[in-house]
Each structure stands twice: as structure tokens, then as C-alpha cells.
Protein backbone atom coordinates (compact mmCIF):
# COMPACT_ATOMS: atom_id res chain seq x y z
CA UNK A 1 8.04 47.10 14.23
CA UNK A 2 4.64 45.97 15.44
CA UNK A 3 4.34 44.03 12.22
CA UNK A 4 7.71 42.12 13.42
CA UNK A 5 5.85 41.24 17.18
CA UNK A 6 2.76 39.68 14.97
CA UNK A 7 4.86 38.06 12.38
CA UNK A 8 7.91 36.78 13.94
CA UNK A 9 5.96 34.29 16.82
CA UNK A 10 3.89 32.89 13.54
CA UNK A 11 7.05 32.19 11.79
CA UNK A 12 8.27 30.33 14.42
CA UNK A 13 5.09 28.77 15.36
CA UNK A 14 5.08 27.26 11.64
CA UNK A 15 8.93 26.28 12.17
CA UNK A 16 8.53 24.04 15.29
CA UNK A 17 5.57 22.62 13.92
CA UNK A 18 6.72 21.36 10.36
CA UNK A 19 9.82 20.47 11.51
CA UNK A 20 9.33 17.26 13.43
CA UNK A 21 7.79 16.04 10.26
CA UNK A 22 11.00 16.94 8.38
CA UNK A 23 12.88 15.13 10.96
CA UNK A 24 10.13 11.62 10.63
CA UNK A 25 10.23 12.20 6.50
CA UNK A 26 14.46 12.06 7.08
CA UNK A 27 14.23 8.87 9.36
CA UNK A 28 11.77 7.00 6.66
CA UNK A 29 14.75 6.82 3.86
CA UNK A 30 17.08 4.86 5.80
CA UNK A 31 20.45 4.22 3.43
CA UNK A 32 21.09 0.53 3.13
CA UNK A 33 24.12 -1.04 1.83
CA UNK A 34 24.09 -5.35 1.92
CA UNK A 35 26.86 -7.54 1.14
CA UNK A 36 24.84 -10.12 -0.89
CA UNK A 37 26.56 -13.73 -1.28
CA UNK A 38 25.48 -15.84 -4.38
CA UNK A 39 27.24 -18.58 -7.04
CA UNK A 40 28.02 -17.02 -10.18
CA UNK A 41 25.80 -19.31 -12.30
CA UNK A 42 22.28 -17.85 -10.45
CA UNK A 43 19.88 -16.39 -12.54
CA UNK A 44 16.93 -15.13 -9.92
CA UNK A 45 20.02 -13.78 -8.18
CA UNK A 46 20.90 -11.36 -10.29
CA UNK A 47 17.29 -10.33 -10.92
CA UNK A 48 16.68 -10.12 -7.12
CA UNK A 49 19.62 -8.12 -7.45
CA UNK A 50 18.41 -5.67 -10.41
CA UNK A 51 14.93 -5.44 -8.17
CA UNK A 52 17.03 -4.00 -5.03
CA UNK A 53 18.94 -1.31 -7.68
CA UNK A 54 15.94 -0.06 -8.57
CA UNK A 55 14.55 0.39 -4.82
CA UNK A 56 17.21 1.84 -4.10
CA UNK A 57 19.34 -0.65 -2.04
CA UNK A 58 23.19 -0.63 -2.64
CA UNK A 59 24.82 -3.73 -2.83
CA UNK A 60 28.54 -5.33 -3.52
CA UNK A 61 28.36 -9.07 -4.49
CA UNK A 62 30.68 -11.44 -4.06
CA UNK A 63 30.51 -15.06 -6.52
CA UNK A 64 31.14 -18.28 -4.36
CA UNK A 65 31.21 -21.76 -5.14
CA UNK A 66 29.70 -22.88 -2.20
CA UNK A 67 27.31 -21.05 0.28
CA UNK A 68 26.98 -23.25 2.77
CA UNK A 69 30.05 -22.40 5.05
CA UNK A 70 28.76 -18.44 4.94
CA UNK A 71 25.21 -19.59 6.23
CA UNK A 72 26.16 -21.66 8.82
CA UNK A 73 28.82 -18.63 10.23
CA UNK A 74 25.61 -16.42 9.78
CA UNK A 75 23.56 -18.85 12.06
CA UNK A 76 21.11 -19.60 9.01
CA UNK A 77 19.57 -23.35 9.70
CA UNK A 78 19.03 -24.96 6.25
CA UNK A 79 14.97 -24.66 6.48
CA UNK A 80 15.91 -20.81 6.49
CA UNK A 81 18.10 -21.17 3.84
CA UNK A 82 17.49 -19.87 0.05
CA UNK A 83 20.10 -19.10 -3.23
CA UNK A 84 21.70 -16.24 -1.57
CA UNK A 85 22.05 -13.88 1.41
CA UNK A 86 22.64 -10.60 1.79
CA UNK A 87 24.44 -8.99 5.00
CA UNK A 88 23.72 -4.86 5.90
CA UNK A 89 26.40 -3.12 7.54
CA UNK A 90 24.85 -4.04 11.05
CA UNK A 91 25.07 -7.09 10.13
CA UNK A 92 21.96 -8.56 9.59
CA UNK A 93 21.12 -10.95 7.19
CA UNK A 94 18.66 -10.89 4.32
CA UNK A 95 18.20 -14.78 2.90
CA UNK A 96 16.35 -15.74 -0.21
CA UNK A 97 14.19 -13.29 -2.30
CA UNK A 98 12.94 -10.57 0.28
CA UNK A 99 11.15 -7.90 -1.64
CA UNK A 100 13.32 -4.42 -1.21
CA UNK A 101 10.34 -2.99 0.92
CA UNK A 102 10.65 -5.66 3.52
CA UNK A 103 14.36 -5.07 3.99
CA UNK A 104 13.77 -1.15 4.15
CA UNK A 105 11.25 -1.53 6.81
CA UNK A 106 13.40 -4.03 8.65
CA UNK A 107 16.82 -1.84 8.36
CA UNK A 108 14.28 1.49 9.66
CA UNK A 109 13.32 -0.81 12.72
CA UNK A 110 14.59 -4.02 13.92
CA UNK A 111 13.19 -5.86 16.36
CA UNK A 112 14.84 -6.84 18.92
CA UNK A 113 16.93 -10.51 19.40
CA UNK A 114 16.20 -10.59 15.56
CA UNK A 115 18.82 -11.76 13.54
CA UNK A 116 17.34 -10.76 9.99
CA UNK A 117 14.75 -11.73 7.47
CA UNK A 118 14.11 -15.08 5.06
CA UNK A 119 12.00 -16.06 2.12
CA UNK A 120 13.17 -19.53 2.12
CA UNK A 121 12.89 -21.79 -0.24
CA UNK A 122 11.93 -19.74 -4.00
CA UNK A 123 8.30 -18.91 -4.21
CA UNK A 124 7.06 -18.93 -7.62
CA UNK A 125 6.45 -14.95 -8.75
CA UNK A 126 8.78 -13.50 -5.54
CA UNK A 127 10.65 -11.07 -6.81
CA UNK A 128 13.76 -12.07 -9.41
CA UNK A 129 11.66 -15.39 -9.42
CA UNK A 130 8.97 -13.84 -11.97
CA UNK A 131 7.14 -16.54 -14.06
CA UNK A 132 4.83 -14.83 -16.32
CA UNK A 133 1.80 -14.52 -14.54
CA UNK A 134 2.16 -17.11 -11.95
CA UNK A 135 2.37 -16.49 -8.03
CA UNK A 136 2.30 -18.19 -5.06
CA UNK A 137 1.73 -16.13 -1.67
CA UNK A 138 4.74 -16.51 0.36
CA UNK A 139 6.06 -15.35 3.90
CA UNK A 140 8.80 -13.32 5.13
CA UNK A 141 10.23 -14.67 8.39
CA UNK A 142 11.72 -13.13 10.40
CA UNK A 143 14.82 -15.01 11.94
CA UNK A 144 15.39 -14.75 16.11
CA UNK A 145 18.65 -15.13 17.43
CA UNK A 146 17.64 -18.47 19.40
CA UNK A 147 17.08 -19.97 15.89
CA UNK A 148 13.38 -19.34 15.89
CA UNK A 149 11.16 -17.81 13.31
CA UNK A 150 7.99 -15.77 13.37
CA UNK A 151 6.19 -14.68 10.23
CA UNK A 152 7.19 -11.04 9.52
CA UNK A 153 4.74 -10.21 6.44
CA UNK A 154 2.40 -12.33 4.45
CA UNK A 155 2.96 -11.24 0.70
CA UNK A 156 -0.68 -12.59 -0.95
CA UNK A 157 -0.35 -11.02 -4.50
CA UNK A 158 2.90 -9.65 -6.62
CA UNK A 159 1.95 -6.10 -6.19
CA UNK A 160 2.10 -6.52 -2.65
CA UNK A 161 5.80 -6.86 -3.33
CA UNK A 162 6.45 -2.77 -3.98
């Protein structure tokens, strides 16, 4: 019995202390499902694609003829604008070839009167845009409601992209 009063307050000394870290470890893997929007004839696309299966992003994606009408209902100016755009199920949007990480990170926290992420354009050695050894740093904005942008991460080198 004694051996219960000097174990039992350690055990649950240990408890309470690991588990807020279990709880912060559980928040970290946030599940992310996009609705990604492309034209069936799109190469990087569907590597962009492969690169978010293997991170561990879910997507569904739907083959249009013509993007333009879905970026302007998602409030995505052209100078945003890249080969295709994913939507989460909060509806944010994810335009152009945003490395997985980026998208994670964004999903785990978004900031506030943020509408979602671009890489416009397509940066030589983003991901799905992979040219042997080339690169070109590129920026991920991130797109404000008011149809503003700030920079949201400055990718310098490929690896930087996992």
C-alpha cells in the first residue's frame, strides 16, 4: 500500500506531463483533402499532383477546358494565376505549384483575411516542374482577401521544397 502512495502521484505526474505533447504531435498532422482544378492535357499537373500523394495530401481532380471562369469565382487576379488550383474543404485555394509542406503548414494555421496560397507563374525546378538540375528560387504568396499579396516563404534551393 505505501508503494501505491509513492507510485501512483509519479504515474500521474508523467501522464499530465507527456500528454500535452501528445495532444501538439496530434495537431501537427492536420488531414487535408483539395479539390484541384486542371485541363486534361497538363503534364506538371499531374506531377504536382503525384508530389502531393506522396506527402500525403488527398486530392479529387476534376479535367476542364477552361480555368478561367473557376479563378475568377475563387477571386484569383490573373498575376496570381498558374496551370491549376486546388480548393481544401475550408475552402481555400492553393494556385500553381505550392510544395505539399507549404499547404500543410498553411491548412495547420491560416492567417487571418487570407484567402490561400500561389506560386504563380511556373518556376523552373518547383515541384512537378523538375528540369534536370535546373532551379530558380521562387516565392509562395500568400493571397489576402482584399486582393493583396505578401510573400509567405522564399523557396532558395529544391530541397527546400520537402
Amino acid at each position: 500500500m505505501r508503494y501505491l502512495k509513492l507510485v501512483l502521484p509519479l504515474v500521474a505526474l508523467a501522464y499530465f506531463v507527456m500528454f500535452p505533447f501528445y495532444t501538439v504531435a496530434q495537431q501537427s498532422t492536420v488531414s487535408t483533402h483539395l479539390k484541384v482544378y486542371k485541363t486534361p492535357s497538363c503534364g506538371c499537373c499531374s506531377k504536382w499532383l503525384a508530389h502531393l500523394d506522396k506527402q500525403g495530401i488527398d486530392y479529387t481532380a476534376f479535367d476542364l477546358s477552361d480555368l478561367s471562369e473557376t479563378k475568377k469565382r475563387l477571386s484569383i487576379l490573373p498575376r496570381y494565376q498558374s496551370c491549376h488550383t486546388g480548393v481544401s474543404e475550408h475552402g481555400y485555394v492553393f494556385e500553381g505549384h505550392i510544395p505539399a509542406k507549404f499547404i500543410q503548414q498553411f491548412v495547420s494555421a491560416p492567417m487571418e483575411g487570407a484567402i490561400g496560397l500561389t506560386v504563380p507563374a511556373m518556376p523552373l525546378g518547383s515541384v512537378g516542374m523538375e528540369f534536370g538540375e535546373h532551379f530558380h528560387p521562387y516565392q509562395v504568396l500568400v493571397l489576402m482577401n482584399d486582393g493583396s499579396a505578401q510573400i509567405y516563404a522564399e523557396v532558395k534551393s529544391y530541397e527546400e521544397q520537402f
